[in-house]
Protein backbone atom coordinates (compact mmCIF):
# COMPACT_ATOMS: atom_id res chain seq x y z
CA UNK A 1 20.07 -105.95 30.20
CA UNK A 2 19.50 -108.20 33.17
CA UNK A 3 19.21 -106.45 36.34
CA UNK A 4 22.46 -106.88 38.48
CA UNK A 5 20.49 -108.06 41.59
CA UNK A 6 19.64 -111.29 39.12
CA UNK A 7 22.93 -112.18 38.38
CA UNK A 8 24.75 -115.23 39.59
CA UNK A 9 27.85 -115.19 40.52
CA UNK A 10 29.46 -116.10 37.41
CA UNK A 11 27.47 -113.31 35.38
CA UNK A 12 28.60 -110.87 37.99
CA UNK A 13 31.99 -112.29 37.31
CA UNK A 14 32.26 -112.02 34.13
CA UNK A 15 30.56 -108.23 34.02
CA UNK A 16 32.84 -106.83 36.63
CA UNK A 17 35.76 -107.98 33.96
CA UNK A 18 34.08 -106.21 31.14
CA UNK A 19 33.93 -103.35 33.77
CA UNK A 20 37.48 -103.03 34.73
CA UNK A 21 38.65 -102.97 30.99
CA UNK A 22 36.29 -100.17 30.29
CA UNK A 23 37.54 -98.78 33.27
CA UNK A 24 41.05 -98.59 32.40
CA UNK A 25 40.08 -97.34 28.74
CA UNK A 26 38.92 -93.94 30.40
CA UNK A 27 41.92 -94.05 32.82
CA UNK A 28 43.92 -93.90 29.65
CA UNK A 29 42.24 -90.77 28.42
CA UNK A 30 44.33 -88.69 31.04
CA UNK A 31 40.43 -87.05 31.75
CA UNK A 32 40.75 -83.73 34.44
CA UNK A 33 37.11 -83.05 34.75
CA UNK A 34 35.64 -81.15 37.50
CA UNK A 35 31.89 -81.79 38.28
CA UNK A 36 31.99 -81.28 42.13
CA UNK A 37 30.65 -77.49 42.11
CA UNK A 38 27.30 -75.67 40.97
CA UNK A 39 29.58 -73.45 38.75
CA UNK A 40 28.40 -71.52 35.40
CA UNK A 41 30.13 -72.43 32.86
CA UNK A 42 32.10 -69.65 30.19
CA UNK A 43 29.27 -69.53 27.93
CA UNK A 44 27.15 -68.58 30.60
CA UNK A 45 28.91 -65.97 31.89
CA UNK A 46 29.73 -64.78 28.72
CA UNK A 47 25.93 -64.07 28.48
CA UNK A 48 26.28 -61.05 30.81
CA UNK A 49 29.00 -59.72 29.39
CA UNK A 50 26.45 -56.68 28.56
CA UNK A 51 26.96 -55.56 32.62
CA UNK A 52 30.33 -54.64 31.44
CA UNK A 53 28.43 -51.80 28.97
CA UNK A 54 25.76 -51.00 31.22
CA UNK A 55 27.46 -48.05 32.98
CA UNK A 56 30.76 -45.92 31.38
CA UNK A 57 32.30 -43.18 33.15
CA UNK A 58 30.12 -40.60 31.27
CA UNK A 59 26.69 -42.61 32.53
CA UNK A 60 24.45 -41.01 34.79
CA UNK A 61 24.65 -42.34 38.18
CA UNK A 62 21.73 -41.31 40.04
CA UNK A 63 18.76 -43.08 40.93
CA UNK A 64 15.23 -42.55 40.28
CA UNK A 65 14.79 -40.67 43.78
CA UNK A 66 18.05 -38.72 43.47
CA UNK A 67 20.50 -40.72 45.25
CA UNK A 68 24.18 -40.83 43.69
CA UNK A 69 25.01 -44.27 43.80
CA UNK A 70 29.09 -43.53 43.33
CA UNK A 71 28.23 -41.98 47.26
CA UNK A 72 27.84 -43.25 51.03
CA UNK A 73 24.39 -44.49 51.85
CA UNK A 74 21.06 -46.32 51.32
CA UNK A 75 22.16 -49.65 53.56
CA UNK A 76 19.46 -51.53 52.58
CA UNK A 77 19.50 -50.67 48.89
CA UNK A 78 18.49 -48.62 45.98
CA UNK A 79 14.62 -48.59 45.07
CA UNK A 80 15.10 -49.76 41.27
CA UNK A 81 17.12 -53.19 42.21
CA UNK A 82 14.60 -53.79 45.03
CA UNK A 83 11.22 -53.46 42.49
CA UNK A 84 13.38 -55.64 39.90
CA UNK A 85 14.61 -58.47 42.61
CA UNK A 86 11.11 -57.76 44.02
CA UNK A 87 9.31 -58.87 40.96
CA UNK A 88 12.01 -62.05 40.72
CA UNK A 89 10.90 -63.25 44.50
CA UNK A 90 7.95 -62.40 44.36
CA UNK A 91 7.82 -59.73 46.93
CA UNK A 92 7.03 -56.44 46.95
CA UNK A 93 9.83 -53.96 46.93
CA UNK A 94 9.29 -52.57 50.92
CA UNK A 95 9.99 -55.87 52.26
CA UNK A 96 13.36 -56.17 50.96
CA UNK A 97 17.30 -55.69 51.52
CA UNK A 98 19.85 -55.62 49.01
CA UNK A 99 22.81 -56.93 50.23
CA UNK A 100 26.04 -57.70 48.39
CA UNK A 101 26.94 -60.31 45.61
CA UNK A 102 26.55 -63.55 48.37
CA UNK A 103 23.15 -64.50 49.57
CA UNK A 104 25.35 -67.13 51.70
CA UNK A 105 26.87 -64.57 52.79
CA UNK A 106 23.35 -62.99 54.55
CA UNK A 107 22.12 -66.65 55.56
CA UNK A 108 25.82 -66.27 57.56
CA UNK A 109 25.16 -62.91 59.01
CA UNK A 110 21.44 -64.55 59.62
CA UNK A 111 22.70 -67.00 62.15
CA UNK A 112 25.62 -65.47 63.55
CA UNK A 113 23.10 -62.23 64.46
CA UNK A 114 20.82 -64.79 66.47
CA UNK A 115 23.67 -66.52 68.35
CA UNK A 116 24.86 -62.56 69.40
CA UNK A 117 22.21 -60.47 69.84
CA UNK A 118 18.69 -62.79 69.60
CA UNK A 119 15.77 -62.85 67.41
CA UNK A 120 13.28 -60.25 68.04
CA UNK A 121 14.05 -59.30 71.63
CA UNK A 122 14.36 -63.31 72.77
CA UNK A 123 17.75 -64.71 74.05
CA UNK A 124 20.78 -64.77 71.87
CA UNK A 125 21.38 -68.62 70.80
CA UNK A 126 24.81 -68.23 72.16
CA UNK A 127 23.68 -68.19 76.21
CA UNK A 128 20.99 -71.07 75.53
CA UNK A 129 22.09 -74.82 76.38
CA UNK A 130 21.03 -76.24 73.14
CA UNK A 131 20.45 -74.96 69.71
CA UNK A 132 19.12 -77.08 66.92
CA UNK A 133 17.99 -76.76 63.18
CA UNK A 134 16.13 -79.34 61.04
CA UNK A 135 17.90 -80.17 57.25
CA UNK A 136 16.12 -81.42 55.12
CA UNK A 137 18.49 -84.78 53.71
CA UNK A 138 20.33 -84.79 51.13
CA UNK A 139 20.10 -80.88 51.32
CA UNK A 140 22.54 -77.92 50.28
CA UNK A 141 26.18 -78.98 52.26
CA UNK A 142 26.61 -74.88 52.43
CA UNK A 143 23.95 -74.95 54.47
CA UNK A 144 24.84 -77.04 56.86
CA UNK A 145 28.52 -75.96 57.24
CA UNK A 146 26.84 -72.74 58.43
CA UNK A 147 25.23 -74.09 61.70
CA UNK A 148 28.07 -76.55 62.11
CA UNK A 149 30.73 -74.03 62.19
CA UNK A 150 28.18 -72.56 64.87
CA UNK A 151 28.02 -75.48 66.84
CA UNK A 152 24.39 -75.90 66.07
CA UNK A 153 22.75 -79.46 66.65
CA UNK A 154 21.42 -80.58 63.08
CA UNK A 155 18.69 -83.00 62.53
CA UNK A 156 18.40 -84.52 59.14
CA UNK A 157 14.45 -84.65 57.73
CA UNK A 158 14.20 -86.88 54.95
CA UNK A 159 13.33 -85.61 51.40
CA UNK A 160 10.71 -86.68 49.31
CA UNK A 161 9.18 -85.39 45.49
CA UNK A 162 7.17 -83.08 47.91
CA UNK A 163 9.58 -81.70 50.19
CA UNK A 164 10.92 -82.50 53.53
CA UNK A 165 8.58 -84.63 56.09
CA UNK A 166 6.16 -82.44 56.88
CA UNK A 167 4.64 -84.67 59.48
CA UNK A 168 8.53 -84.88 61.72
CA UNK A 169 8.71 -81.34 60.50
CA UNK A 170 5.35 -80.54 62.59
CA UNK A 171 6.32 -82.80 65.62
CA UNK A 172 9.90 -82.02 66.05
CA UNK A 173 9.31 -78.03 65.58
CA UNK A 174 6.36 -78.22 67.87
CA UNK A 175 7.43 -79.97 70.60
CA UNK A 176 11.36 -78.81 70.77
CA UNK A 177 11.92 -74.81 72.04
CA UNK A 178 15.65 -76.00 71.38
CA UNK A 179 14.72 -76.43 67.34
CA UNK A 180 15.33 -73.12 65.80
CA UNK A 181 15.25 -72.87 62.64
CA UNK A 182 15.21 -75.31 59.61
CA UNK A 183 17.39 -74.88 55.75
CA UNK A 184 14.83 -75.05 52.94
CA UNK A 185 15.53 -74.79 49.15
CA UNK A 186 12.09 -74.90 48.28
CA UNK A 187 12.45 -74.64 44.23
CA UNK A 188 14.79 -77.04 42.21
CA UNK A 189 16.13 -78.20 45.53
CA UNK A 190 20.22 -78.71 45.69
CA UNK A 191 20.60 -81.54 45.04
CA UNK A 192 17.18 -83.57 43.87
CA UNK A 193 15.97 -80.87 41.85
CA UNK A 194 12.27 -80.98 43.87
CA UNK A 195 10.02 -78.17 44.39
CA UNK A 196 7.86 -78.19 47.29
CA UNK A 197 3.92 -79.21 46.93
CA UNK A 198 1.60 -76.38 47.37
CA UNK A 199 0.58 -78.17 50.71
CA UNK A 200 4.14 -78.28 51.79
CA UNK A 201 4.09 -74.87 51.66
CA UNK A 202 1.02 -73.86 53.25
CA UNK A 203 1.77 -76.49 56.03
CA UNK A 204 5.18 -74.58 56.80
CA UNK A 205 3.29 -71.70 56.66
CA UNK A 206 1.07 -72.93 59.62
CA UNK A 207 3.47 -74.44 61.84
CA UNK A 208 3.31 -74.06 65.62
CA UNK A 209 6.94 -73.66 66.75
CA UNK A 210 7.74 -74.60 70.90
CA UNK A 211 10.24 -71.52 70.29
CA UNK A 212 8.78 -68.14 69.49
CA UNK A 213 12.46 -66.81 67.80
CA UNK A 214 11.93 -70.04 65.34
CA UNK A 215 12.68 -69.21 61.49
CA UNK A 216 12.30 -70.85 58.11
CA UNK A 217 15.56 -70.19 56.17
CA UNK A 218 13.73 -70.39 53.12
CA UNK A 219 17.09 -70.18 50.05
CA UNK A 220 15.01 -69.63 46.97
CA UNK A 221 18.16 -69.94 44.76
CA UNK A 222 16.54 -71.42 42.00
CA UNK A 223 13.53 -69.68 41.60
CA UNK A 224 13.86 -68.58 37.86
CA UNK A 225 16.15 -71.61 37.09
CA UNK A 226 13.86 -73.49 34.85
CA UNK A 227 15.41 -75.97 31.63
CA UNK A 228 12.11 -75.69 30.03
CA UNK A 229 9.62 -73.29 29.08
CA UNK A 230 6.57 -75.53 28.98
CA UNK A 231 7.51 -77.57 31.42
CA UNK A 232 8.31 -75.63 34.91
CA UNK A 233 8.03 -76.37 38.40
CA UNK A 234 5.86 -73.41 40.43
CA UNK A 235 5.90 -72.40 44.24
CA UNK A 236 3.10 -70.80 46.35
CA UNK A 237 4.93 -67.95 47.76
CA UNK A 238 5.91 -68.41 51.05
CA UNK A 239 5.88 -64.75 53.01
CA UNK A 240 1.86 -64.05 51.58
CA UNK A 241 1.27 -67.92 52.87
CA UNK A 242 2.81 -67.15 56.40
CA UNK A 243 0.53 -63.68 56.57
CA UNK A 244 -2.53 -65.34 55.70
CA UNK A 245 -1.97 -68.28 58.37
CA UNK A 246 -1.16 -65.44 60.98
CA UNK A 247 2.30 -66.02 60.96
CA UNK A 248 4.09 -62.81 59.19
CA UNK A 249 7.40 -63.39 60.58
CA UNK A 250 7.75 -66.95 60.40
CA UNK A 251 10.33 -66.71 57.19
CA UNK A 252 13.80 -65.39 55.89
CA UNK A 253 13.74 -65.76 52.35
CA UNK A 254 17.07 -65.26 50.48
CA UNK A 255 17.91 -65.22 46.44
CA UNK A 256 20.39 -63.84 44.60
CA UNK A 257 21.65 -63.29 40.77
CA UNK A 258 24.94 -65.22 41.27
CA UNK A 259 23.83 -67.75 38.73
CA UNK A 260 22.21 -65.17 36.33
CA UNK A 261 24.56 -62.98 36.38
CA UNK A 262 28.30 -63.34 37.93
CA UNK A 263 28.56 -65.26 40.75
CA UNK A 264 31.59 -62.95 42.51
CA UNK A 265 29.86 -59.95 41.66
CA UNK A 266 25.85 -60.29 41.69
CA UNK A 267 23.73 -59.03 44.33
CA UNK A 268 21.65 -60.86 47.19
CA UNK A 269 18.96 -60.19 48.84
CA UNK A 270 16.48 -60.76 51.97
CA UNK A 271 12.60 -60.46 51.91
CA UNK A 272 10.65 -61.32 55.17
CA UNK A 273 8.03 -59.43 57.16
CA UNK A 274 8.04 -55.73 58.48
CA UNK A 275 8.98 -56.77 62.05
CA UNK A 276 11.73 -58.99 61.25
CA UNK A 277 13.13 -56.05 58.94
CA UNK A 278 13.06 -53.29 61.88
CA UNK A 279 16.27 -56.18 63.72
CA UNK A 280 17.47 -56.74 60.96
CA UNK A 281 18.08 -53.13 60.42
CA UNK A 282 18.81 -52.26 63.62
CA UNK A 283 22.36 -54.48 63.06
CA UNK A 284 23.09 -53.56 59.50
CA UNK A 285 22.93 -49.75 60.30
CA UNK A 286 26.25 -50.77 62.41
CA UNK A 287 27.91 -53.11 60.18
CA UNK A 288 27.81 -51.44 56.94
CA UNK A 289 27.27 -47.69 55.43
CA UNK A 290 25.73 -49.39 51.92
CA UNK A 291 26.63 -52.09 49.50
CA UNK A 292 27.61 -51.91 46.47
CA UNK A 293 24.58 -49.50 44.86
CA UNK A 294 26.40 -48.75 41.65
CA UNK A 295 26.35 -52.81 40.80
CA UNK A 296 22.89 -52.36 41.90
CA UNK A 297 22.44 -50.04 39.38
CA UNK A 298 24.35 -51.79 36.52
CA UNK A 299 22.59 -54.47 37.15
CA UNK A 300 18.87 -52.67 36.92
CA UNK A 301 19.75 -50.66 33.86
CA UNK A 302 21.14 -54.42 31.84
CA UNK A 303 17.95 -55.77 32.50
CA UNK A 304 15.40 -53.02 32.83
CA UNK A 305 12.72 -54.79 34.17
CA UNK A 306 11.85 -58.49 35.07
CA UNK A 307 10.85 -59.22 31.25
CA UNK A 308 14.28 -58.51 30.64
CA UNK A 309 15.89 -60.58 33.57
CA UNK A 310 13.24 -64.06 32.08
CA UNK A 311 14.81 -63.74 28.53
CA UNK A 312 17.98 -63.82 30.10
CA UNK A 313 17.06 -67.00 32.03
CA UNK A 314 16.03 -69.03 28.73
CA UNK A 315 19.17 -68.38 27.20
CA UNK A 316 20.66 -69.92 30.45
CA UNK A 317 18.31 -72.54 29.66
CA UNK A 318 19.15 -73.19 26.14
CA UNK A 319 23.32 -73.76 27.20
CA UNK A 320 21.83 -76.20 30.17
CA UNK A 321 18.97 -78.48 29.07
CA UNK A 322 21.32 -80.11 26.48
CA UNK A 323 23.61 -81.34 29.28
CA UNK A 324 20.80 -82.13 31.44
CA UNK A 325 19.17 -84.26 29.40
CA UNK A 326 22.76 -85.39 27.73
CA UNK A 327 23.55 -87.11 31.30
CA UNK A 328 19.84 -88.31 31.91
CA UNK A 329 20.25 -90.08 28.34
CA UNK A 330 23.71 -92.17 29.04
CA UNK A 331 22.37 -93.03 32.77
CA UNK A 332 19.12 -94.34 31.19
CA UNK A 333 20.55 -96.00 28.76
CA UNK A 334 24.22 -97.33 30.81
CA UNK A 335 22.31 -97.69 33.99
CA UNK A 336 18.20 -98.35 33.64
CA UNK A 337 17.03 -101.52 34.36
CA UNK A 338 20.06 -102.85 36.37
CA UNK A 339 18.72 -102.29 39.77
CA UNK A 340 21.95 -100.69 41.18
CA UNK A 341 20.80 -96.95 40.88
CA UNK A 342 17.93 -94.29 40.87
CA UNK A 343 18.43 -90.56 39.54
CA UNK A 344 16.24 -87.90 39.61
CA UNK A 345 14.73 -85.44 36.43
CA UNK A 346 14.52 -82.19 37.08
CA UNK A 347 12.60 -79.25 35.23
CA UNK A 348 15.01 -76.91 36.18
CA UNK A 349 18.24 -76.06 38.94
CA UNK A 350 21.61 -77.00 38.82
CA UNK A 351 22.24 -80.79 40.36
CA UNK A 352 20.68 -83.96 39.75
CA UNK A 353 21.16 -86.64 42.57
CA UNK A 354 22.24 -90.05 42.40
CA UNK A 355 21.49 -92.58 44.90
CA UNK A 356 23.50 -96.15 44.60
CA UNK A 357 23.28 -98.99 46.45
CA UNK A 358 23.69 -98.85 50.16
CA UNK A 359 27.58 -98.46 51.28
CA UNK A 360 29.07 -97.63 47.60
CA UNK A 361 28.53 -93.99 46.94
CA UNK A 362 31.74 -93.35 48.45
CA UNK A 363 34.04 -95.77 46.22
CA UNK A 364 32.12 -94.44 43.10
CA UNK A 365 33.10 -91.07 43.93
CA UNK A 366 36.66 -92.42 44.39
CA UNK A 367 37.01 -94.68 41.67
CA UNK A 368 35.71 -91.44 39.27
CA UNK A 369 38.48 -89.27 40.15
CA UNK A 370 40.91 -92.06 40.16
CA UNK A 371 39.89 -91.68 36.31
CA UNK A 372 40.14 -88.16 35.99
CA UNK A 373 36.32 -86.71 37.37
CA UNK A 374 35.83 -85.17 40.41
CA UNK A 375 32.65 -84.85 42.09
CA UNK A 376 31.05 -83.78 44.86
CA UNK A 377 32.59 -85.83 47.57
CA UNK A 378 30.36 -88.62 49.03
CA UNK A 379 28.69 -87.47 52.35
CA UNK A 380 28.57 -83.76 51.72
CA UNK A 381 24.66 -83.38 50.95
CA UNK A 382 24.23 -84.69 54.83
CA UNK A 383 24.85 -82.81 58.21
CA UNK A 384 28.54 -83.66 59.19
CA UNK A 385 29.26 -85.18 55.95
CA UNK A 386 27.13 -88.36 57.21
CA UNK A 387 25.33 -90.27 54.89
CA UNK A 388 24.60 -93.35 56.89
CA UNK A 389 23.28 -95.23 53.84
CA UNK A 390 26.43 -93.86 52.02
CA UNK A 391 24.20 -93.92 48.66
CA UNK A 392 23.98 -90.49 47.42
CA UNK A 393 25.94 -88.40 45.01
CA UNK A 394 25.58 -84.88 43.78
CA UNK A 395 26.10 -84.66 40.04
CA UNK A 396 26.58 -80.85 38.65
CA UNK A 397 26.57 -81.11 34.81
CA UNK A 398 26.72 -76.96 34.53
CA UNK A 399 30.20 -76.34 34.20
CA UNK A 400 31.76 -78.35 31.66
CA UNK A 401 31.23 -78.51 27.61
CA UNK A 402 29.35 -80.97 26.83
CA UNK A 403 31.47 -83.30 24.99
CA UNK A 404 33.71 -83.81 28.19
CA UNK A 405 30.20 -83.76 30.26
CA UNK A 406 28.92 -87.09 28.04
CA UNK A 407 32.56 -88.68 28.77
CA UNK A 408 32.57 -87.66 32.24
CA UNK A 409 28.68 -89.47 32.61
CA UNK A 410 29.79 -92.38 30.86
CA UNK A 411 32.43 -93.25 33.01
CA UNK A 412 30.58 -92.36 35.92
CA UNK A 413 27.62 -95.05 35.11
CA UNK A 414 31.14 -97.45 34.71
CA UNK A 415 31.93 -96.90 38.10
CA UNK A 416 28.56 -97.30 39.31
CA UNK A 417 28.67 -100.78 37.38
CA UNK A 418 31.65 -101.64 38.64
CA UNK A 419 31.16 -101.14 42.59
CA UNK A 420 27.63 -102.14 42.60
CA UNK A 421 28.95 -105.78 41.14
CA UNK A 422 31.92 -105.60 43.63
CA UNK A 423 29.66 -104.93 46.42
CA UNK A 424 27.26 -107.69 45.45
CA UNK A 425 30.27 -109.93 45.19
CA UNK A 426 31.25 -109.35 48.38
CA UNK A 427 34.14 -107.86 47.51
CA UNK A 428 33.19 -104.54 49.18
CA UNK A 429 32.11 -104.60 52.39
């Protein structure tokens, strides 16, 4: 089909009038779709069903090293759960914390522990003038409710295939003691689906922060989220990088099971160096006696090992490529060629991002839930809910069956059709 930014008048016209019919056709099918969350769907969860087996009350309860998990204790968590989230990450066992079901959660407690107490001895964010952090655009909206609920300055970095701007990345961090810290999800990022380059990595790895108490929040939530199984993103990992570049305790990394297992009932956890795990301690003695080490435990003894976990993860994979590559299909084939829209492809993750033309992302989103499909409102992947090109949209095909997911897409790339030739009409400003 001829590319919308061809059109005359007329042909624009006459499509938006084909447009509106369709329109109303899917208004008429009464749709309640919601695509605005990273959620599992049932048949995911369903797949870990087996934690409910794991443990019964005649199951032995004691770890490897004789600790009764139904007891007080072990803050930072059980041994077995660290070696099997250890071999996940990447990391070895003695450099992580178990925490509870929310790695948000931690990234929380992360900040809110600098702005009271410091990092490391320096001065608690709280008593400094300014405090910034760098997010990488469109990044994880989570994220950035975090530092804004803080009151924390955030500068958008722009995104690429590679990663953030490494080049403003270096500048800003180097020449700002204000800037400290920066949001990263390096792996399937939320919502592009990118993985950073290996010299991304190794270049954050070697930065020269102004501001010794500077961190990489580094949110590896995707890290064994792959659609394929000959076809996977991979990431040099970060913490070895930052020790061989001399700087050991330049990262927090965070990960979690909440979408391998259940998300209200996983476990989290925190890898970073030896000196950033003596402060980190030195607060969680006070705040909590021990997580949840019988979940812990459940969770080690329904996978056994890390061989177990990665079978686990291609089953995910098997209930998520078809709807992956279900929506990549219908925008190709509603949307390619027209000039009005770009999407990207990911190997693996949970989102794939949608940028329209300049000032419509906004009334797509709107015009899709007038018709029944709710997304992830317009804005939200920016600090402050700010997208000043107002162009990119969130899609998150996870959650529902794929039948409704292929209706929900269609009328999607209708809306897209529709604004885009209202907006090049004039009739949206």
């Amino acid at each position: 089909m001829k590319s919308y930014l061809e059109m005359s008048k007329e042909e624009l016209n006459s499509e938006a009038e084909k447009l509106r019919s369709r329109y109303h056709d899917f208004q008429a099918m009464d749709l309640q779709l919601n695509m605005s969350r990273g959620v599992p769907c049932r048949e995911q969860l369903d797949l870990s069903m087996g934690l409910m087996d794991a443990l019964s009350s005649d199951a032995d309860l004691t770890c490897e090293d004789g600790t009764d998990c139904r007891n007080y204790g072990v803050p930072d968590g059980i041994h077995e759960a660290k070696v099997l989230i250890g071999d996940m990450m990447e990391n070895h066992p003695d450099n992580i914390i178990i925490y509870g079901n929310s790695s948000l959660n931690v990234m929380y407690d992360t900040v809110a522990r600098a702005m009271t107490h410091g990092i490391m001895g320096s001065t608690p964010w709280c008593k400094l003038d300014s405090v910034k952090f760098l997010c990488p655009v469109p990044g994880y909206d989570r994220h950035f409710a975090i530092t804004e609920y803080f009151g924390i300055e955030m500068i958008p970095v722009p995104m690429s295939e590679t990663g953030p701007d490494m080049d403003m990345v270096e500048e800003l961090v180097s020449s700002d003691d204000a800037i400290k810290g920066i949001w990263c999800v390096p792996k399937y990022s939320n919502p592009q689906g990118y993985s950073y380059s290996d010299q991304t990595v190794r270049r954050f790895a070697r930065l020269k922060p102004a501001a010794h108490d500077f961190r990489i929040f580094w949110d590896n939530a995707y890290g064994v989220h792959h659609l394929y199984d000959t076809h996977q993103d991979h990431l040099i990992e970060i913490l070895a990088e930052c020790k061989r570049a001399g700087n050991p305790d330049l990262v927090y990394k965070f990960s979690s099971t909440s979408k391998i297992t259940f998300p209200g009932s996983g476990i989290a956890a925190l890898a970073t160096s030896d000196n950033n795990l003596v402060d980190i301690r030195r607060q969680l003695r006070r705040q909590t006696i021990g997580h949840d080490k019988v979940n812990q435990l459940r969770h080690v003894r329904f996978f056994k090992d890390i061989h177990g976990l990665m079978e686990h993860m291609r089953l995910h994979a098997d209930i998520l490529r078809p709807k992956f590559e279900a929506v990549e299909e219908i925008f190709e084939r509603e949307l390619g060629g027209l000039g009005i829209g770009t999407w990207t492809k990911p190997n693996g993750g949970y989102f794939i991002s949608f940028d329209s033309m300049e000032g419509c992302a906004k009334e797509i989103v709107a015009r899709a839930k007038k018709a029944g499909v709710t997304l992830t409102g317009a804005g939200a992947t920016w600090p402050y809910g700010n997208d000043p090109k107002d162009s990119n949209i969130r899609i998150a095909p996870t959650y529902p069956p794929l039948e409704d997911l292929k209706k929900a897409a269609e009328l999607f790339t209708v809306c897209v059709k529709l604004v885009s030739a209202q907006k090049l009409l004039g009739e949206i400003k």
